[in-house]
PDB file of N, CA and C in Angstrom:
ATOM      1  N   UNK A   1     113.781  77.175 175.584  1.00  0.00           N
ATOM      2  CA  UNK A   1     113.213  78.254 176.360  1.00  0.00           C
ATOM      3  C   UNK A   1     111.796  78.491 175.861  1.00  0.00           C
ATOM      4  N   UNK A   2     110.593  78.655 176.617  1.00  0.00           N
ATOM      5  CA  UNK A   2     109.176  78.623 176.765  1.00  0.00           C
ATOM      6  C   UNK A   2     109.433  80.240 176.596  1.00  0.00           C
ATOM      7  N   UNK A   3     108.055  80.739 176.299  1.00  0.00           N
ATOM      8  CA  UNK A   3     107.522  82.274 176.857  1.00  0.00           C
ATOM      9  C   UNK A   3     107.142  82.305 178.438  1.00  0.00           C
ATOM     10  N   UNK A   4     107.070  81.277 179.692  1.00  0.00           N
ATOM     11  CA  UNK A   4     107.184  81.123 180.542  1.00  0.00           C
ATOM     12  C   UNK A   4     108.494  81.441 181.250  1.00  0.00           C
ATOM     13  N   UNK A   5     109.066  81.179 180.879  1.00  0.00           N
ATOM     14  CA  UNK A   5     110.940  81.258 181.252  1.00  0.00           C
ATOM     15  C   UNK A   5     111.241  82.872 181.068  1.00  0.00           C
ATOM     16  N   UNK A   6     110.664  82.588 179.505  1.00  0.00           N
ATOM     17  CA  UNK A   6     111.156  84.159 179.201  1.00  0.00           C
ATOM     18  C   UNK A   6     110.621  85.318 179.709  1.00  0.00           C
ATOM     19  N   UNK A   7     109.345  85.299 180.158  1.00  0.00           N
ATOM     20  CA  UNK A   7     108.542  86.012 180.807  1.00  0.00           C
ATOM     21  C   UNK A   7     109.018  86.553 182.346  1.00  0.00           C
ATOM     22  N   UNK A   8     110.000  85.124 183.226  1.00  0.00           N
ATOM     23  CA  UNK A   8     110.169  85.629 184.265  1.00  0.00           C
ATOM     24  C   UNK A   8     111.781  86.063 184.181  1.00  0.00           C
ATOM     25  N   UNK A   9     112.474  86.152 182.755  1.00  0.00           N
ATOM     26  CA  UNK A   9     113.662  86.722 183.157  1.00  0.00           C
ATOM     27  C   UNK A   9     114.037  88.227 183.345  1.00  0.00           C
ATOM     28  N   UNK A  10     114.739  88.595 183.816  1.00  0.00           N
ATOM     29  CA  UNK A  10     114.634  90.263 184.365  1.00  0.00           C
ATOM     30  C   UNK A  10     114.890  91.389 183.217  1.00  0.00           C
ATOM     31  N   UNK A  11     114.390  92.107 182.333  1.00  0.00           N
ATOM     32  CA  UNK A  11     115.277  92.387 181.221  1.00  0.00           C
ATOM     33  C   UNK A  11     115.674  94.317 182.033  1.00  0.00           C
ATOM     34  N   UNK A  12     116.956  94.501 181.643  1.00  0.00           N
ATOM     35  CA  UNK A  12     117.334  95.585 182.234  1.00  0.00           C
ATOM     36  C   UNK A  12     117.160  96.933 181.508  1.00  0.00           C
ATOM     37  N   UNK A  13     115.888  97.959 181.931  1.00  0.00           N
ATOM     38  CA  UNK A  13     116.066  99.388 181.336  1.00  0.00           C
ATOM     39  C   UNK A  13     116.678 100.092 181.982  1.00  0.00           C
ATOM     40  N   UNK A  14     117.426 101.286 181.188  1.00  0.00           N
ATOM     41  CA  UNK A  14     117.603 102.537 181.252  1.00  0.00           C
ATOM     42  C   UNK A  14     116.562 103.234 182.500  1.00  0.00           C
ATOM     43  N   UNK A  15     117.209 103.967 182.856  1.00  0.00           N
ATOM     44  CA  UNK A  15     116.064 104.995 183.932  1.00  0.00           C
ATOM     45  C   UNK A  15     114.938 105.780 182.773  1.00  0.00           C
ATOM     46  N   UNK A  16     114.364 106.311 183.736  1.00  0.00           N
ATOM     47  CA  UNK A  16     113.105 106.914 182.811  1.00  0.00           C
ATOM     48  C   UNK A  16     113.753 108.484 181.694  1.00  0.00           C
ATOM     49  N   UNK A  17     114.748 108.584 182.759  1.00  0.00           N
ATOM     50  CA  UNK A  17     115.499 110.418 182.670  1.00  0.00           C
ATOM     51  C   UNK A  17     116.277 109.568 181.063  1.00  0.00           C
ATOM     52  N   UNK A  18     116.922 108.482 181.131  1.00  0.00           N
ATOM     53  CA  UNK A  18     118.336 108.453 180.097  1.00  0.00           C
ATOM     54  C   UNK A  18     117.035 107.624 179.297  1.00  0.00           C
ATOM     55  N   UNK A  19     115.535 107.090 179.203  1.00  0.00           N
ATOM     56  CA  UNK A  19     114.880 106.778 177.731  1.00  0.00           C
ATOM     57  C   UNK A  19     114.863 108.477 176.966  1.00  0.00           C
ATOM     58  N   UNK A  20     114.595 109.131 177.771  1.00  0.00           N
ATOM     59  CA  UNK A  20     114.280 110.567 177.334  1.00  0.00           C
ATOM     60  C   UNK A  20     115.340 111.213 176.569  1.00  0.00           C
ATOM     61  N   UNK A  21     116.470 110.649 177.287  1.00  0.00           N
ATOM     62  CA  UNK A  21     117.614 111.657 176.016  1.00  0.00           C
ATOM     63  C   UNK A  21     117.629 110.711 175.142  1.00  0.00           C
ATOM     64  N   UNK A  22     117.794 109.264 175.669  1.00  0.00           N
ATOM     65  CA  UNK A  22     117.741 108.205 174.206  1.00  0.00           C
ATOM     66  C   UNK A  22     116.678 108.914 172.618  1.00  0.00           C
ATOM     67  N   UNK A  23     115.190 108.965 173.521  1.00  0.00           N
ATOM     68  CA  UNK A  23     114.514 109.216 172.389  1.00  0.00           C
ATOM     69  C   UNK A  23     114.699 110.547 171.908  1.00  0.00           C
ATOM     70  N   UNK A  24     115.840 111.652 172.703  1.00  0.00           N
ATOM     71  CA  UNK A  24     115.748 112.979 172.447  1.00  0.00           C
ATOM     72  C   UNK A  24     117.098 112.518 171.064  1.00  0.00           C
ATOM     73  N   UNK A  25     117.485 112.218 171.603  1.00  0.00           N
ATOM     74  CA  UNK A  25     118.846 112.138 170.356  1.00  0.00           C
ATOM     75  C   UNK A  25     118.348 111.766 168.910  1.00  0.00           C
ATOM     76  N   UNK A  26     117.441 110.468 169.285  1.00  0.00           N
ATOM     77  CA  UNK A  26     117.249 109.431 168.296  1.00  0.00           C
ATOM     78  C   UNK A  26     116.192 110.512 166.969  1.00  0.00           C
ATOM     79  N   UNK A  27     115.172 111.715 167.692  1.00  0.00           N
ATOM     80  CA  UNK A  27     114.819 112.309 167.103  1.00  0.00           C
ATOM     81  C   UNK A  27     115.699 113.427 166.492  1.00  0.00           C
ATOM     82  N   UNK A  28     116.460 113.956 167.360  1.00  0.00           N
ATOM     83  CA  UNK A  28     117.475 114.875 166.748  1.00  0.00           C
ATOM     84  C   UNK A  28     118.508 114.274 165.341  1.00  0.00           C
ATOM     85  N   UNK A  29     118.889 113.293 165.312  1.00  0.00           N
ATOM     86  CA  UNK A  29     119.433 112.639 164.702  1.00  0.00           C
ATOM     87  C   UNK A  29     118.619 111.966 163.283  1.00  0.00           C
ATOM     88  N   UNK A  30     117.216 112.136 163.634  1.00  0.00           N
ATOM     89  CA  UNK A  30     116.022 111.879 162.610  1.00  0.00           C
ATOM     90  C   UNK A  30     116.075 113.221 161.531  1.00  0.00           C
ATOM     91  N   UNK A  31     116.079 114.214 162.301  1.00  0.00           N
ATOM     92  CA  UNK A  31     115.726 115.360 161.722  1.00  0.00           C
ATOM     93  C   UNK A  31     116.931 115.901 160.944  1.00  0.00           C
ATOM     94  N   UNK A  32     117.946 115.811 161.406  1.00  0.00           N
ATOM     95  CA  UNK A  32     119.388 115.961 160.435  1.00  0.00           C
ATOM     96  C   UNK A  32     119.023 114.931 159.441  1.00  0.00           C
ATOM     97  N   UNK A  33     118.436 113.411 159.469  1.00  0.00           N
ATOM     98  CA  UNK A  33     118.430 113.164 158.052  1.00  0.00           C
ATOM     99  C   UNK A  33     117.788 113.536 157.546  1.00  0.00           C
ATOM    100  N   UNK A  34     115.889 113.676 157.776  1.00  0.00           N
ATOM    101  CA  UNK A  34     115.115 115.037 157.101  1.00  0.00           C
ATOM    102  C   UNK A  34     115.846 116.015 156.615  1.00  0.00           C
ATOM    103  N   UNK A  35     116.731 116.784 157.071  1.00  0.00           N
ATOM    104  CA  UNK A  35     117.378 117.805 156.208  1.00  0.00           C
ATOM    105  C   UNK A  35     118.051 117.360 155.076  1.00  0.00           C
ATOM    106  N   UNK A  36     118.770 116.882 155.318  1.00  0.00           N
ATOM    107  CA  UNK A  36     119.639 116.041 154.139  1.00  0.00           C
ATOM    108  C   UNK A  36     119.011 115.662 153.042  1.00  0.00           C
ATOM    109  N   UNK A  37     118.139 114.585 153.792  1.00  0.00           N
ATOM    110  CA  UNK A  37     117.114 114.462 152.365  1.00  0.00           C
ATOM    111  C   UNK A  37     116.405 115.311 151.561  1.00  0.00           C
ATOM    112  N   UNK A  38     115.770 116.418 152.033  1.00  0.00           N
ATOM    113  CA  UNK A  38     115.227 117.814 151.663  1.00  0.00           C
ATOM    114  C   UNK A  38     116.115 118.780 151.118  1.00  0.00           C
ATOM    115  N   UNK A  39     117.744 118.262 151.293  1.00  0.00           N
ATOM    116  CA  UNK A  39     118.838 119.011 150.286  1.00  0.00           C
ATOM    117  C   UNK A  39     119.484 118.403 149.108  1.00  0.00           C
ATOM    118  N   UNK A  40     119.809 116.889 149.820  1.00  0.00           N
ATOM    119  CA  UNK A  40     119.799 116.550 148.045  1.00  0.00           C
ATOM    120  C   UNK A  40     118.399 116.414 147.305  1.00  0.00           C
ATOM    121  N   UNK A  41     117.372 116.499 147.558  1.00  0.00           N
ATOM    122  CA  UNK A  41     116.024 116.508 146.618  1.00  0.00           C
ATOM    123  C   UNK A  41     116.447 117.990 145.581  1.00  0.00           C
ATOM    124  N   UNK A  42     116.781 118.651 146.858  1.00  0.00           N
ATOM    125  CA  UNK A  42     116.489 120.203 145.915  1.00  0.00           C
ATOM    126  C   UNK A  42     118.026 120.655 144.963  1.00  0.00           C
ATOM    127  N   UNK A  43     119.279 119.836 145.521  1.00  0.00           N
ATOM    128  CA  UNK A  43     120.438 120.144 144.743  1.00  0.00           C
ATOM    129  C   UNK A  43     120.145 118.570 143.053  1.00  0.00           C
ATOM    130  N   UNK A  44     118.700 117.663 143.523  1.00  0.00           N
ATOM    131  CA  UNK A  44     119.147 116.960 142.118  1.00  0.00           C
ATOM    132  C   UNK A  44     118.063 117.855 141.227  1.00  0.00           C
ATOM    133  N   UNK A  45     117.033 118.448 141.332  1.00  0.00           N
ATOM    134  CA  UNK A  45     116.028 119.473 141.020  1.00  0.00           C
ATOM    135  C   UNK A  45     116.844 120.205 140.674  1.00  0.00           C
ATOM    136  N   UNK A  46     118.011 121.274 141.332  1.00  0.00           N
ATOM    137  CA  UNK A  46     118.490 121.977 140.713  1.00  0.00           C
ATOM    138  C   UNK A  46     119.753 122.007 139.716  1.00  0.00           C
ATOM    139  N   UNK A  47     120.141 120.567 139.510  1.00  0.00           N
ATOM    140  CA  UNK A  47     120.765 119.680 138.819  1.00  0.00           C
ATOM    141  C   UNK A  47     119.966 119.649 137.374  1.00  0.00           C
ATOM    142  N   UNK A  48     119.019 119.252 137.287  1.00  0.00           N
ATOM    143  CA  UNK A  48     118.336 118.621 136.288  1.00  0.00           C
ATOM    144  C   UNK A  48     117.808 119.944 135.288  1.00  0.00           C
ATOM    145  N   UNK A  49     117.416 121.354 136.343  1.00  0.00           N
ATOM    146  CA  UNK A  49     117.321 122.697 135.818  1.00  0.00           C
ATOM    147  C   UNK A  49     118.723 123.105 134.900  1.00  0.00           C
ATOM    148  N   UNK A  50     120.084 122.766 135.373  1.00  0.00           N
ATOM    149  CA  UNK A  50     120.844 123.225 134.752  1.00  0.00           C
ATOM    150  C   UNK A  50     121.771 122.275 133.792  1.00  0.00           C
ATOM    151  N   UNK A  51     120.909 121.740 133.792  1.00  0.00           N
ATOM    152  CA  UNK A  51     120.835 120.199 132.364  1.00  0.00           C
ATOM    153  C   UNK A  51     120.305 120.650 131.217  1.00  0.00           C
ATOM    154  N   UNK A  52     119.199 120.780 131.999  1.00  0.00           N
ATOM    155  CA  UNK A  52     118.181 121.507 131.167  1.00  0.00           C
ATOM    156  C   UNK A  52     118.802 123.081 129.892  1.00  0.00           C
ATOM    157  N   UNK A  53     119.366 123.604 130.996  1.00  0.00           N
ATOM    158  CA  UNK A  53     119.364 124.763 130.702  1.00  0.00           C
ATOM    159  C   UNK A  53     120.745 125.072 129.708  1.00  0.00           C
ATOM    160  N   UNK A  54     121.295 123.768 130.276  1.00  0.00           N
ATOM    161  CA  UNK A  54     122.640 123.856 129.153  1.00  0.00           C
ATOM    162  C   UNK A  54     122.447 123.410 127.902  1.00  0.00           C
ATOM    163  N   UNK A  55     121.623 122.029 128.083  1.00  0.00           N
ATOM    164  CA  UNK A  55     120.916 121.663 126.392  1.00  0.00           C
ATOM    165  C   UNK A  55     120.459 122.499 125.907  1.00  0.00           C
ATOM    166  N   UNK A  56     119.930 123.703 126.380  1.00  0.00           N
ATOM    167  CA  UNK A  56     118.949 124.543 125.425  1.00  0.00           C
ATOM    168  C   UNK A  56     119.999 125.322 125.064  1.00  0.00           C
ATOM    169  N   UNK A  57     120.941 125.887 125.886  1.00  0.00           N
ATOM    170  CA  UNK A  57     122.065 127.157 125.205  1.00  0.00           C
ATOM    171  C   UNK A  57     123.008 126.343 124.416  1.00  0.00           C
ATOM    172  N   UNK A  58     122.905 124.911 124.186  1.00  0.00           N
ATOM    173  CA  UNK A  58     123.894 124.115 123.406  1.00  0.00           C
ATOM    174  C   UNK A  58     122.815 124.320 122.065  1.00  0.00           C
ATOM    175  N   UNK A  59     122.129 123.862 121.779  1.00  0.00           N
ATOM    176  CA  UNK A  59     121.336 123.717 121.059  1.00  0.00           C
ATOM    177  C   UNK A  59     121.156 125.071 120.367  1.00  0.00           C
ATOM    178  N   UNK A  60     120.566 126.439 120.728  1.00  0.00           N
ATOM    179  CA  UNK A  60     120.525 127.792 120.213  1.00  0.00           C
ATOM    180  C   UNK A  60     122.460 128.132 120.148  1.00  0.00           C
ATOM    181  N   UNK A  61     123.209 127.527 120.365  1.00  0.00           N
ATOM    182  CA  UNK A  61     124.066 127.673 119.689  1.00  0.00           C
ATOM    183  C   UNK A  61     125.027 129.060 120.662  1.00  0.00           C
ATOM    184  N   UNK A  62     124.462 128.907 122.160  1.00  0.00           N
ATOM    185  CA  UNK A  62     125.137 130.339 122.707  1.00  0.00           C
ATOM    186  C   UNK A  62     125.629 129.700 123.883  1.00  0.00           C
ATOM    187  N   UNK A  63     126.122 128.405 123.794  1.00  0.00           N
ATOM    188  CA  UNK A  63     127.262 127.733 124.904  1.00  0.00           C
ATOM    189  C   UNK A  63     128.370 128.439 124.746  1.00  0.00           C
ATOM    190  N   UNK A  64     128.580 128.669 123.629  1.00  0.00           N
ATOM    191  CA  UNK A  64     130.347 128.942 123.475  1.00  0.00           C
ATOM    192  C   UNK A  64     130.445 130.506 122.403  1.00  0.00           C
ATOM    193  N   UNK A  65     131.052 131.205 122.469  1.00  0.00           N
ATOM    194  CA  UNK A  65     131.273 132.153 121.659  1.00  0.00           C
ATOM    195  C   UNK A  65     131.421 131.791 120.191  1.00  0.00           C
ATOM    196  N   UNK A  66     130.916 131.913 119.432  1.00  0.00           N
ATOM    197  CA  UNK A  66     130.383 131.456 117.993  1.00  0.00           C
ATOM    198  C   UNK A  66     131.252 132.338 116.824  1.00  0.00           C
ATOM    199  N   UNK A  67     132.296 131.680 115.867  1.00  0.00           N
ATOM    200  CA  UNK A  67     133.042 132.334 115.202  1.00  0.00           C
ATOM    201  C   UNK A  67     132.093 132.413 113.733  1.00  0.00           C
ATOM    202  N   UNK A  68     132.185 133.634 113.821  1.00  0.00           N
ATOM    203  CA  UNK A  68     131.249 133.608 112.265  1.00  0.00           C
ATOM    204  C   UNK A  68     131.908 133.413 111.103  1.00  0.00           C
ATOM    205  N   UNK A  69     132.939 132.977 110.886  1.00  0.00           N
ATOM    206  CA  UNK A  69     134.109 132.314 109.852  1.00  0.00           C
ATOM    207  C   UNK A  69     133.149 130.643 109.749  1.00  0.00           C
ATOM    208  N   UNK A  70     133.140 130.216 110.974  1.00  0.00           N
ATOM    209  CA  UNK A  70     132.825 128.448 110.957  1.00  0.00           C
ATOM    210  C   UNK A  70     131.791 128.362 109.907  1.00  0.00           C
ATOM    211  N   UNK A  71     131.367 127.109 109.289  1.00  0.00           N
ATOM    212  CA  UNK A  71     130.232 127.114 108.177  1.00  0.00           C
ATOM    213  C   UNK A  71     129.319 126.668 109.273  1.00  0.00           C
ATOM    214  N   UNK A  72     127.721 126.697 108.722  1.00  0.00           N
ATOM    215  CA  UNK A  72     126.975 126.154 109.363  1.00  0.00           C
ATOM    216  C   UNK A  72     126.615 124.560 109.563  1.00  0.00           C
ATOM    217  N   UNK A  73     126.130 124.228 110.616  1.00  0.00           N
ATOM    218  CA  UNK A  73     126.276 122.718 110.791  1.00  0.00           C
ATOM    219  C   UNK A  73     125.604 121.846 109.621  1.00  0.00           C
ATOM    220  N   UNK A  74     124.642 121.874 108.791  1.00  0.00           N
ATOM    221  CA  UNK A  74     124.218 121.264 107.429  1.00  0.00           C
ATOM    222  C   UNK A  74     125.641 121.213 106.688  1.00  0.00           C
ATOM    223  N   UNK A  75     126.305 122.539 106.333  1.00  0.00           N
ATOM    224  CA  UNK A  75     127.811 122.562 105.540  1.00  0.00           C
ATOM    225  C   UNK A  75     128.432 121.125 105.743  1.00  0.00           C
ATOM    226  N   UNK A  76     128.922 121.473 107.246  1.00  0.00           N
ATOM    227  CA  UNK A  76     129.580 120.627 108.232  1.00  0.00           C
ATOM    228  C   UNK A  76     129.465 119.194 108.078  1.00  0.00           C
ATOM    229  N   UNK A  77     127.906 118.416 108.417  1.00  0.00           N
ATOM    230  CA  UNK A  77     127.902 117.557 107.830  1.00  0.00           C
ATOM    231  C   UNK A  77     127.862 116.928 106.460  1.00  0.00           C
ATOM    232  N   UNK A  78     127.691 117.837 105.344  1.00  0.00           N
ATOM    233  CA  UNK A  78     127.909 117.657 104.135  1.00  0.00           C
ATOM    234  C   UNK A  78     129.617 117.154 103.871  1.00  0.00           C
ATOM    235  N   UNK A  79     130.333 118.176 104.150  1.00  0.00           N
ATOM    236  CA  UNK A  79     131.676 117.808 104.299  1.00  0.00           C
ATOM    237  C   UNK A  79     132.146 116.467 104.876  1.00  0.00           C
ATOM    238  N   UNK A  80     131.444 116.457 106.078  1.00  0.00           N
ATOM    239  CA  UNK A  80     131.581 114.983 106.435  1.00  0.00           C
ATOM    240  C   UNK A  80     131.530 113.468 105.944  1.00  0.00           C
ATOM    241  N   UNK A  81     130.115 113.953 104.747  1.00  0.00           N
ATOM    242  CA  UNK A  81     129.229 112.711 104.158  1.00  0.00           C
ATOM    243  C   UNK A  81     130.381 112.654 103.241  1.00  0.00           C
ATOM    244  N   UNK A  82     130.974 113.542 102.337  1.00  0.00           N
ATOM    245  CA  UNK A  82     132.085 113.602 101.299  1.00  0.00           C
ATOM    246  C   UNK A  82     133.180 112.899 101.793  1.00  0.00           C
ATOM    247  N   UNK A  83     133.838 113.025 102.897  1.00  0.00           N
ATOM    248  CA  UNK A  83     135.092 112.397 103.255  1.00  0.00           C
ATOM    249  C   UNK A  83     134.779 110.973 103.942  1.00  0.00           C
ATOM    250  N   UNK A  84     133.316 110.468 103.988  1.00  0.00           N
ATOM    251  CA  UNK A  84     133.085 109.298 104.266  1.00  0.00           C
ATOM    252  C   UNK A  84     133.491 108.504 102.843  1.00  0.00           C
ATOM    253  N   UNK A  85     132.967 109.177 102.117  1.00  0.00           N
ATOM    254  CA  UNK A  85     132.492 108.353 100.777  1.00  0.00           C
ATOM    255  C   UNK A  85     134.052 108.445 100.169  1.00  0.00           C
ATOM    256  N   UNK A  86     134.942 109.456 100.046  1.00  0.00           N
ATOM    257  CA  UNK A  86     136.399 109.301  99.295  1.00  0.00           C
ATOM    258  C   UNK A  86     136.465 108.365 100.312  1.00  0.00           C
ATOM    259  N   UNK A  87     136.956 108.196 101.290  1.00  0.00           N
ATOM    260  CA  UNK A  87     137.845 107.179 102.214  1.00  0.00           C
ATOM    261  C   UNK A  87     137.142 105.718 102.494  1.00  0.00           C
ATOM    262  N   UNK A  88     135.923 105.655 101.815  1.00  0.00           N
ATOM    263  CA  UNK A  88     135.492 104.436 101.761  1.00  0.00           C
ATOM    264  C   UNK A  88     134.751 103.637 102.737  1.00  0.00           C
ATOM    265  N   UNK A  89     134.825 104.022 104.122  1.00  0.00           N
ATOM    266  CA  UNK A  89     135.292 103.470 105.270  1.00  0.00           C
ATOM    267  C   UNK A  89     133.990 101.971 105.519  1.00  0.00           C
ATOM    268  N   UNK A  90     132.907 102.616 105.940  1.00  0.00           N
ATOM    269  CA  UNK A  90     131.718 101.555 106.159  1.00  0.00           C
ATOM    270  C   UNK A  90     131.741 100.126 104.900  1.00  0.00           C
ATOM    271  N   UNK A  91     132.317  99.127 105.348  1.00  0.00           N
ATOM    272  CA  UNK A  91     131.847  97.671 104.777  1.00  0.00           C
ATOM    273  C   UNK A  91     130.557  96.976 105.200  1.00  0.00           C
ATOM    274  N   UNK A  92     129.832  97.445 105.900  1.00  0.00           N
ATOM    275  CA  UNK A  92     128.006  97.449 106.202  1.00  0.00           C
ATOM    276  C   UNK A  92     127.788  98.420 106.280  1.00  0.00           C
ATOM    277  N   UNK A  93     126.301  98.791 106.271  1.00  0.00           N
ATOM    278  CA  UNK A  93     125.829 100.040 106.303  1.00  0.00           C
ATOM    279  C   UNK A  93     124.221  99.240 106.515  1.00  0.00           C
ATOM    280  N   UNK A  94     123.162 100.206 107.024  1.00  0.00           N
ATOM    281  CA  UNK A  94     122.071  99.684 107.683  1.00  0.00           C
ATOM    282  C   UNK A  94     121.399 100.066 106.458  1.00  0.00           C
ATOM    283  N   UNK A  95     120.109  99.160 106.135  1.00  0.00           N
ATOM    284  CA  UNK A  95     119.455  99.236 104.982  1.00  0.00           C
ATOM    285  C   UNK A  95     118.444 100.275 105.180  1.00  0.00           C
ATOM    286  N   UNK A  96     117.511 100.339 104.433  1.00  0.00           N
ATOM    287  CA  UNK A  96     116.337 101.102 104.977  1.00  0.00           C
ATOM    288  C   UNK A  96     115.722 100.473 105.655  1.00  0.00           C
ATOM    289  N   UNK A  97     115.361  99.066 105.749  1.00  0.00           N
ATOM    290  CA  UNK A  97     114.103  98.658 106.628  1.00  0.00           C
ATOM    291  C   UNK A  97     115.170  97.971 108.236  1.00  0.00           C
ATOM    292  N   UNK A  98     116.308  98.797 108.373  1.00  0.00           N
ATOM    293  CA  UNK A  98     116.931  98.797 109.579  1.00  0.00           C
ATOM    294  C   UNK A  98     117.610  97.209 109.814  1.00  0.00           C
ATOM    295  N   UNK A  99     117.858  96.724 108.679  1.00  0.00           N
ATOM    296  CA  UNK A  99     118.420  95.464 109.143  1.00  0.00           C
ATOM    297  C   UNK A  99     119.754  95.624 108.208  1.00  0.00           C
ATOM    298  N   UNK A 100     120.429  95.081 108.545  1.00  0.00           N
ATOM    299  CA  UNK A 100     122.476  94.738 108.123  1.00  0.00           C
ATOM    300  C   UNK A 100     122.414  94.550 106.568  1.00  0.00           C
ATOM    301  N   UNK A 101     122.930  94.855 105.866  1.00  0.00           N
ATOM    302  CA  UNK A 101     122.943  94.659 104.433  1.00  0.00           C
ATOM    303  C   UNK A 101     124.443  94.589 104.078  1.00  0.00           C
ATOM    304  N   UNK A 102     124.859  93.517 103.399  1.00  0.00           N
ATOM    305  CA  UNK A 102     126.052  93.450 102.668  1.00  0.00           C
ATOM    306  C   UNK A 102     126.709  94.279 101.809  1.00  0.00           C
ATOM    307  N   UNK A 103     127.594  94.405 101.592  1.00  0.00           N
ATOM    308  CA  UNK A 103     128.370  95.374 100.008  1.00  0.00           C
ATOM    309  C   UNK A 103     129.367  94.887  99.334  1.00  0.00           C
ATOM    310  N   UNK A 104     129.398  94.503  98.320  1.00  0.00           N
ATOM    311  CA  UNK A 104     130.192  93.724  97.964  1.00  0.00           C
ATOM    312  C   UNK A 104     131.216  94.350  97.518  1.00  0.00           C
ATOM    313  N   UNK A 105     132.645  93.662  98.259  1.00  0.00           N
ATOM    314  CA  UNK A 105     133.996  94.638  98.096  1.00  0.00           C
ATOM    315  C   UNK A 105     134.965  94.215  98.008  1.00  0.00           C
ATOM    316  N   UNK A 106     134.361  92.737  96.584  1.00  0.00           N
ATOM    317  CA  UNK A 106     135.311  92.559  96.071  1.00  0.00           C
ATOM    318  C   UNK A 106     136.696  93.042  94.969  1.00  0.00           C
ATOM    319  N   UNK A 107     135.448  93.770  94.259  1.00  0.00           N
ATOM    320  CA  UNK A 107     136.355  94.434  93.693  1.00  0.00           C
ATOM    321  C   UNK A 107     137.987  95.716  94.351  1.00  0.00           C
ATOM    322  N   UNK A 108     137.450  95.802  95.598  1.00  0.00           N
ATOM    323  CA  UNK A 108     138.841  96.460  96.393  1.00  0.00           C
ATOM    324  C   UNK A 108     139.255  95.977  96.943  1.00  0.00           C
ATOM    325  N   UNK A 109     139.240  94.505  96.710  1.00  0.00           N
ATOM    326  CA  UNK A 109     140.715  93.747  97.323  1.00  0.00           C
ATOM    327  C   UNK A 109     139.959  93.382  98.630  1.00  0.00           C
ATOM    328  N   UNK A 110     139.293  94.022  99.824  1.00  0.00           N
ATOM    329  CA  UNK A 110     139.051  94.354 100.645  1.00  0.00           C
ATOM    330  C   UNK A 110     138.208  93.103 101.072  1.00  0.00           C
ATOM    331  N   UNK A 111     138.321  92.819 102.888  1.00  0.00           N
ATOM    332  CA  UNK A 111     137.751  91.571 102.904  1.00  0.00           C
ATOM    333  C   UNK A 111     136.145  92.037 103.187  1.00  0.00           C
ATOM    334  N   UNK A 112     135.640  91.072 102.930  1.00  0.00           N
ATOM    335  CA  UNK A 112     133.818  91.208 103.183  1.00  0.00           C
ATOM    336  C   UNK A 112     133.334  90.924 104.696  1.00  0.00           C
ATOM    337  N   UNK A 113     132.544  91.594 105.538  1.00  0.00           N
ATOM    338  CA  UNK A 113     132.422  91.785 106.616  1.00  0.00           C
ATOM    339  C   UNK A 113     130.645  90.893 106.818  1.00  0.00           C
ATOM    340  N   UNK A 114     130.991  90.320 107.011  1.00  0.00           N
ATOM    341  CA  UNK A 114     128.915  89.598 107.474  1.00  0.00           C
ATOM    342  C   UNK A 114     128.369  89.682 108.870  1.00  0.00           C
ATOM    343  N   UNK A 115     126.892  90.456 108.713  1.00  0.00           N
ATOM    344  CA  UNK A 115     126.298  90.666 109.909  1.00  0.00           C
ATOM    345  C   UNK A 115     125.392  90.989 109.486  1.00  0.00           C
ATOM    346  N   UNK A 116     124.490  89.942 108.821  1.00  0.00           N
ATOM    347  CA  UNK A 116     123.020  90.264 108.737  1.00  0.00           C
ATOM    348  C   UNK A 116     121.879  90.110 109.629  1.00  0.00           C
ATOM    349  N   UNK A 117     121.258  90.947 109.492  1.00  0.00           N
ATOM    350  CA  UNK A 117     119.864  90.269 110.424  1.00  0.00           C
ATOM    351  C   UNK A 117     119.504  91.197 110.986  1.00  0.00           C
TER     352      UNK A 117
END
């Protein structure tokens, strides 16, 4: 098929009245997604505000009703660092200059774990 051929085949429109609701719909139907889009913009905006806003009341410590019995979080992890060290647990541990360092654990029976680098 040429652009000659194609030129004289008949192609069939719509009346002038039914392009008009065509393009009336096609815009109506535009504008409902404009909305949409203009609501989730503003529900992830107001998403990200109350992200926001929860890290900060997590952080000042007024997420949750606060028992003044609990120790403070320095305590907390102190306690922690202590029951690392009785129970032994880490067979690597990261050096200072951030690379894998060995420990040798033979003396506890315990098998030796390698992952340097």
């Amino acid at each position: 098929m040429n652009g000659t051929k194609l030129s004289l085949m008949p192609i069939p429109l719509p009346s002038l009245t039914e392009q008009q609701k065509i393009v009336e719909e096609i815009e109506s139907r535009l504008s409902v997604a404009d909305e949409l889009e203009k609501v989730a913009e503003q529900s992830l905006k107001q998403s990200e505000r109350l992200r926001q806003s929860i890290l900060k009341k997590a952080f000042e410590g007024k997420l949750v009703p606060q028992d003044p019995t609990d120790l403070p979080a320095a305590e907390l992890l102190k306690q922690i660092k202590k029951e690392r060290e009785v129970t032994d647990l880490p067979a690597v541990r990261q050096g200072h200059l951030g690379k894998r360092i060995k420990i040798d654990l033979s003396a506890t029976g315990r098998k030796e774990t390698k992952n340097e680098g």
